[in-house]
Protein backbone atom coordinates (compact mmCIF):
# COMPACT_ATOMS: atom_id res chain seq x y z
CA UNK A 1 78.28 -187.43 -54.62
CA UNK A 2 77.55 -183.92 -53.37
CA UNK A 3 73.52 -182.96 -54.06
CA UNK A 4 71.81 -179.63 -53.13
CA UNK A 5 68.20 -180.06 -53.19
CA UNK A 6 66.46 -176.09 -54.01
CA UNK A 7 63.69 -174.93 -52.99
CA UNK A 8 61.53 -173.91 -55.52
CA UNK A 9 62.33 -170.52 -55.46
CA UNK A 10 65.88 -171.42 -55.69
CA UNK A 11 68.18 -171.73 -59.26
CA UNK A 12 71.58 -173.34 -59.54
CA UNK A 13 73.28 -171.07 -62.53
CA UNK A 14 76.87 -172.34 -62.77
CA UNK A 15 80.06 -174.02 -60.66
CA UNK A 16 83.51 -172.84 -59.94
CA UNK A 17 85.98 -174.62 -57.81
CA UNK A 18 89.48 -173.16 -56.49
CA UNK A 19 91.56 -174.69 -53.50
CA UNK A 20 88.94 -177.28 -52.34
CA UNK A 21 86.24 -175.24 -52.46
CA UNK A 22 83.26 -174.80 -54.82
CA UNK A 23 81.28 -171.50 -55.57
CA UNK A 24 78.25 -172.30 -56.79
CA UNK A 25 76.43 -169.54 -58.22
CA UNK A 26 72.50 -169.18 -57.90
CA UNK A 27 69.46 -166.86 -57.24
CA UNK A 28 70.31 -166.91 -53.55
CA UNK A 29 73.86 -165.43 -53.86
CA UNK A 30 77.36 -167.78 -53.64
CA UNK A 31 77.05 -170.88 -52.02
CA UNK A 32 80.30 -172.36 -51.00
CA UNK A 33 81.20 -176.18 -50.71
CA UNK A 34 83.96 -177.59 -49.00
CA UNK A 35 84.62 -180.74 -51.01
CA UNK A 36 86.46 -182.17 -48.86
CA UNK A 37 84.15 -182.33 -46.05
CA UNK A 38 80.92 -182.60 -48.81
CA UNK A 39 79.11 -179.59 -46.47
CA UNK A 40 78.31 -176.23 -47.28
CA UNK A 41 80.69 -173.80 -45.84
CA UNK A 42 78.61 -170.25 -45.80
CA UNK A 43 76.63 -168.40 -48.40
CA UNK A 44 77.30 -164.72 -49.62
CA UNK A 45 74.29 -162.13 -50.12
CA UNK A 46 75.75 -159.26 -52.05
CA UNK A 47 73.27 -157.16 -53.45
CA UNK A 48 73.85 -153.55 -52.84
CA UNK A 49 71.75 -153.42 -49.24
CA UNK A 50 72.84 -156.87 -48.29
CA UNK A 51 70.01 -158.36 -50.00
CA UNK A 52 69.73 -160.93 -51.67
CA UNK A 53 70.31 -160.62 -55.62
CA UNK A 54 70.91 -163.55 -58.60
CA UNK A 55 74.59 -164.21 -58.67
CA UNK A 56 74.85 -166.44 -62.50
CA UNK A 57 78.79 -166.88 -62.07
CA UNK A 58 81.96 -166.39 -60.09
CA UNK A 59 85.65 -166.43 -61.58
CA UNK A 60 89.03 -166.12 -58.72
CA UNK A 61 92.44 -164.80 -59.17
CA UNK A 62 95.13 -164.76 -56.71
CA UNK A 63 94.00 -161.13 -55.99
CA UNK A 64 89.79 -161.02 -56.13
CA UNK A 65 86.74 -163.02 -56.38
CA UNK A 66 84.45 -161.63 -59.18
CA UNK A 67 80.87 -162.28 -59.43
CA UNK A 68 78.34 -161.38 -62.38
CA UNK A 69 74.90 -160.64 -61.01
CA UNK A 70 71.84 -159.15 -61.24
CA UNK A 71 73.45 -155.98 -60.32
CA UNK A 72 76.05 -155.97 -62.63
CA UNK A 73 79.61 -157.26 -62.20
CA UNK A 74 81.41 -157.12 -58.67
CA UNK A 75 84.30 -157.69 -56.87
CA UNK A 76 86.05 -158.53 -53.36
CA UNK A 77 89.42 -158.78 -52.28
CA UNK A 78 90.70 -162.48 -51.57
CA UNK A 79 92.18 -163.65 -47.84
CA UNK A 80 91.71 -159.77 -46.77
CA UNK A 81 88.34 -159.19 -46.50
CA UNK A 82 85.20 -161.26 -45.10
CA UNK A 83 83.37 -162.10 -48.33
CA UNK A 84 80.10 -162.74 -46.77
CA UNK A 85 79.86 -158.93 -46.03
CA UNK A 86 78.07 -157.35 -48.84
CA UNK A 87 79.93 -153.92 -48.04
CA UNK A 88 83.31 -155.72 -49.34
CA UNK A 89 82.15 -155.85 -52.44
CA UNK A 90 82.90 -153.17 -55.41
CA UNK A 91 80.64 -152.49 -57.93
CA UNK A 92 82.37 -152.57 -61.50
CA UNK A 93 79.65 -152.00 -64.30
CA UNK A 94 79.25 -148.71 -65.28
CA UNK A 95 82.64 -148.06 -64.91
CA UNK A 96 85.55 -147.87 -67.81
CA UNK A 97 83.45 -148.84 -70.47
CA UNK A 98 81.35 -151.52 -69.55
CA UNK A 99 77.67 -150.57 -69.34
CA UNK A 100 75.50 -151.11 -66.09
CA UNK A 101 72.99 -153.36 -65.77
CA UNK A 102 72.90 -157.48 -65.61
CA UNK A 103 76.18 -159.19 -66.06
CA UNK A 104 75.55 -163.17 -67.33
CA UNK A 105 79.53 -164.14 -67.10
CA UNK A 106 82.35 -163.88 -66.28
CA UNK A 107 85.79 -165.88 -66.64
CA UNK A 108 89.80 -166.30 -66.79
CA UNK A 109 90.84 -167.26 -70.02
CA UNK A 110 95.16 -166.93 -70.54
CA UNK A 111 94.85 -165.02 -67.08
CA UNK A 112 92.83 -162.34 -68.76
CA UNK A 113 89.35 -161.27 -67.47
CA UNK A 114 86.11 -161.55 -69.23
CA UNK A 115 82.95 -160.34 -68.93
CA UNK A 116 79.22 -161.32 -70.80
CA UNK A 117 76.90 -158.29 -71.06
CA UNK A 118 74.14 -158.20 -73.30
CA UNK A 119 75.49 -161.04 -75.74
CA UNK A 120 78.89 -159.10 -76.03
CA UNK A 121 81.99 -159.78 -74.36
CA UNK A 122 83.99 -158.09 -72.95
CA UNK A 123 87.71 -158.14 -72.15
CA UNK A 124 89.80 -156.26 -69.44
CA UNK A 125 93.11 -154.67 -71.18
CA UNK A 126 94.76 -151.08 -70.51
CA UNK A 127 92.41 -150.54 -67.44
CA UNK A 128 89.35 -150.26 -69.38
CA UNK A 129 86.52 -152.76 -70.97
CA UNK A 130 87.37 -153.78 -74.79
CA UNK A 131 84.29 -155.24 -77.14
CA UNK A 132 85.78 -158.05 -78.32
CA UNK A 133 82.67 -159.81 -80.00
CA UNK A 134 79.11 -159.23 -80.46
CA UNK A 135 76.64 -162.80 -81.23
CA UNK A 136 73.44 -163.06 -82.44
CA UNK A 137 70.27 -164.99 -81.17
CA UNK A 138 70.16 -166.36 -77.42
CA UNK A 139 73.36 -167.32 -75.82
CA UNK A 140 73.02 -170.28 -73.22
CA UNK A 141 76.85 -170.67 -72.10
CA UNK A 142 79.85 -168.92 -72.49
CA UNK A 143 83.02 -170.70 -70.57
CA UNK A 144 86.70 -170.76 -70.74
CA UNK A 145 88.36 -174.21 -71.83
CA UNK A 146 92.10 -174.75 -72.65
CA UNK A 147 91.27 -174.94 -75.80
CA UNK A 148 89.68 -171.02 -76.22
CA UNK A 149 86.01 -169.43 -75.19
CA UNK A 150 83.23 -171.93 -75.49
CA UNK A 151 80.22 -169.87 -76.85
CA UNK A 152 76.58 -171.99 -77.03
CA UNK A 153 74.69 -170.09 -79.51
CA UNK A 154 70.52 -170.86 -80.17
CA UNK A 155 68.79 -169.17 -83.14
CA UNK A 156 65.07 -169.99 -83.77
CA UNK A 157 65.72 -174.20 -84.91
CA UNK A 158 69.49 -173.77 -85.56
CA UNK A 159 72.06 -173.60 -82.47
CA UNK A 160 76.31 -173.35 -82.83
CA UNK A 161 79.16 -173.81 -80.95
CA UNK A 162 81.57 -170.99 -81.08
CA UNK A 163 85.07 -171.36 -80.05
CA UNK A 164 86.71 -167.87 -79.74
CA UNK A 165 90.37 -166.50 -79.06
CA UNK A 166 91.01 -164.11 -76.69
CA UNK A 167 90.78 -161.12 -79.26
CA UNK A 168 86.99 -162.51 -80.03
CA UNK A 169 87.73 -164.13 -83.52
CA UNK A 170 86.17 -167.21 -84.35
CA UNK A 171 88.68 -170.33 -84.29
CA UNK A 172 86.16 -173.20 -84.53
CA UNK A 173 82.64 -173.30 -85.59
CA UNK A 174 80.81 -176.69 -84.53
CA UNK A 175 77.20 -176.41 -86.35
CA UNK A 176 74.71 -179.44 -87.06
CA UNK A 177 71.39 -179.63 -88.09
CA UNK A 178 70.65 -182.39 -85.14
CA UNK A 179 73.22 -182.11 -82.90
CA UNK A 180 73.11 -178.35 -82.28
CA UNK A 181 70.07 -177.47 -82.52
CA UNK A 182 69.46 -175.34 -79.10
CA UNK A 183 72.97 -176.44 -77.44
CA UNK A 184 72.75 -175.41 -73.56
CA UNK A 185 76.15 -176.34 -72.27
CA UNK A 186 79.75 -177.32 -73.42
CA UNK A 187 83.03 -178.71 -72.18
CA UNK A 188 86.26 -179.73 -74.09
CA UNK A 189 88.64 -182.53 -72.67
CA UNK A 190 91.05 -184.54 -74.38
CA UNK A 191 90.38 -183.09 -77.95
CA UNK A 192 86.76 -183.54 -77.72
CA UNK A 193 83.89 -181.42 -77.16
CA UNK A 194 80.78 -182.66 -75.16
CA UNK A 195 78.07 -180.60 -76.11
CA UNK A 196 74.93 -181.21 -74.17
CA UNK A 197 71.68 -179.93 -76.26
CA UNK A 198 68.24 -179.16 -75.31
CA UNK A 199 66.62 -181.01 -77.98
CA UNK A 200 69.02 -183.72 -79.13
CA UNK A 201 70.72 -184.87 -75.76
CA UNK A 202 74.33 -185.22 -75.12
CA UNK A 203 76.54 -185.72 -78.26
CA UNK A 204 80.65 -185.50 -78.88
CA UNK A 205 82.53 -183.86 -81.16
CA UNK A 206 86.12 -185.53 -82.19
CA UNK A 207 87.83 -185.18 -85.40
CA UNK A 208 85.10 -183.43 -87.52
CA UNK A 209 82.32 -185.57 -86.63
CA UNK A 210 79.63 -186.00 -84.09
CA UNK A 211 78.82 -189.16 -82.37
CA UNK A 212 75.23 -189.25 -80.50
CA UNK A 213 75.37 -190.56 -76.44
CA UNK A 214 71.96 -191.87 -75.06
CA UNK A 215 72.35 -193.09 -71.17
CA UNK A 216 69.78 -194.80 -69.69
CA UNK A 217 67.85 -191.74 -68.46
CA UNK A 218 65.62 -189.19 -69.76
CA UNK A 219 66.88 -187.53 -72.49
CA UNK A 220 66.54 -183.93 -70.83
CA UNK A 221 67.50 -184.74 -67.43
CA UNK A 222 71.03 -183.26 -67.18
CA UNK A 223 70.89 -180.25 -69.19
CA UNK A 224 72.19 -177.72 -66.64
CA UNK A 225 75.91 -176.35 -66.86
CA UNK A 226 78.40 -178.95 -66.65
CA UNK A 227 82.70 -178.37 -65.34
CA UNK A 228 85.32 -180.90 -65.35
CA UNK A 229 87.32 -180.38 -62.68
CA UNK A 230 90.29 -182.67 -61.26
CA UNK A 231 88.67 -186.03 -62.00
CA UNK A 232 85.02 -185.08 -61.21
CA UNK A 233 82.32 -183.83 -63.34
CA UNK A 234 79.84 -181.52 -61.87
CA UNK A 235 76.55 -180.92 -63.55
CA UNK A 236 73.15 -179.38 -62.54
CA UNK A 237 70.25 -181.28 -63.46
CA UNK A 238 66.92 -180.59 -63.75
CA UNK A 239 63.25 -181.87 -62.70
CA UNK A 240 61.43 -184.16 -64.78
CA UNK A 241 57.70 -184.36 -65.29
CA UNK A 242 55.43 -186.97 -65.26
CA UNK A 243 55.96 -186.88 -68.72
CA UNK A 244 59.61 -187.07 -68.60
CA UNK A 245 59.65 -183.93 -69.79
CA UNK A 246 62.27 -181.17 -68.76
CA UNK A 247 61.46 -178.50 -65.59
CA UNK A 248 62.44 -175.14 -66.66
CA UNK A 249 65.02 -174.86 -64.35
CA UNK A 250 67.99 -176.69 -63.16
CA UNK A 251 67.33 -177.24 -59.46
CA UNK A 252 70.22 -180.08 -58.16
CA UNK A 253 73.97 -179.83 -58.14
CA UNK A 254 75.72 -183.21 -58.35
CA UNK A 255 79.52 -184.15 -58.33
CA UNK A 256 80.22 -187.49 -60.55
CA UNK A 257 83.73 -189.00 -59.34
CA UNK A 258 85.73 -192.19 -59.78
């Protein structure tokens, strides 16, 4: 088990791991983890002066390492470049249709490139930024699976899960009363989606039903983003109260294995 204790000034936003390596985005910049070695490797500032600037998540190709931040999207070569030099790294929003300001996302799904921006995304086709599909209420995760995008949707006391294609129509629809009520964070293995909600804990989704799971913990304590990756899960938790109540933000990163 890998765990990064914050500081209170520091959040843990999301995780992406490519070639034995994990990216973990946060409100200091890219933190990298060598998994192999279970040590961080270096940490990125990019913000336009080197400062540092809220990076909420990273995506890799063969060809560049994107990164959605306070600043808007970004970019920097792969294997040509030193990453950790904020001047490597090309500003995107603003540019062929997609507006500037805050990016929250952005992901590979079918080798294609996404982007979140103002609870629309975005998808890069012909050179330019294509509106693909526009939600409603507060979004709290949008990932990739194999199965299509994974959209967490809140809305007052109702909540959905949104599975999209890549041209932003709706495939699945997962909606309960209980289950998704504010859902925070999804994964789908093995024909099943684990949705993990803020009010109603962790529940599964197989076959057209949902099935409640209650470990032995605190019902809130590992609401953070959750990825599957090889055979670990990696989740950010978060602080609990006296009260065993939930912090408001997630503030470890742990790796679950064998």
């Amino acid at each position: 088990m890998i765990s990064i204790s914050c500081l209170s000034a520091l959040i843990l936003w999301s995780v992406s791991c490519r070639n034995g390596l994990a990216y973990v985005s946060s409100s200091l910049g890219i933190i990298v983890v060598d998994l192999k070695k279970n040590e961080v490797r270096e940490t990125y500032k990019i913000g336009s002066n080197g400062d540092t600037t809220s990076v909420y998540a990273v995506a890799l190709n063969g060809e560049y390492l994107y990164a959605s931040t306070a600043e808007g999207l970004k970019r920097c070569p792969t294997g040509k470049v030193n990453p950790a030099d904020f001047r490597n790294w090309e500003p995107l929003s603003g540019k062929a249709g997609l507006p500037e300001g805050p990016t929250a996302q952005v992901l590979f799904y079918q080798e294609e490139l996404f982007v979140v921006q103002n609870k629309t995304l975005y998808r890069w086709a012909e050179n330019s930024w294509l509106p693909v599909f526009t939600g409603a209420g507060e979004w709290k995760q949008v990932e990739a699976s194999n199965n299509g995008i994974l959209v967490c949707e809140a809305s007052g006391v109702s909540g959905r899960v949104r599975v999209l294609d890549r041209t932003g129509n709706t495939r699945l629809l997962l909606q309960d009363p209980v289950y998704t009520r504010s859902p925070s964070s999804v994964i789908h293995l093995r024909d099943t989606y684990w949705i993990a909600d803020g009010e109603n804990g962790l529940s599964a989704f197989q076959d057209g039903a949902f099935t409640p799971y209650h470990p032995n913990a605190p019902q809130h304590a590992t609401l953070g983003p959750a990825l599957f990756t090889g055979q670990a899960l990696w989740m950010t938790t978060q602080d609990i109260n006296q009260n065993e109540q939930p912090a408001t933000t997630p503030s470890v990163l742990l790796r679950f294995e064998n």
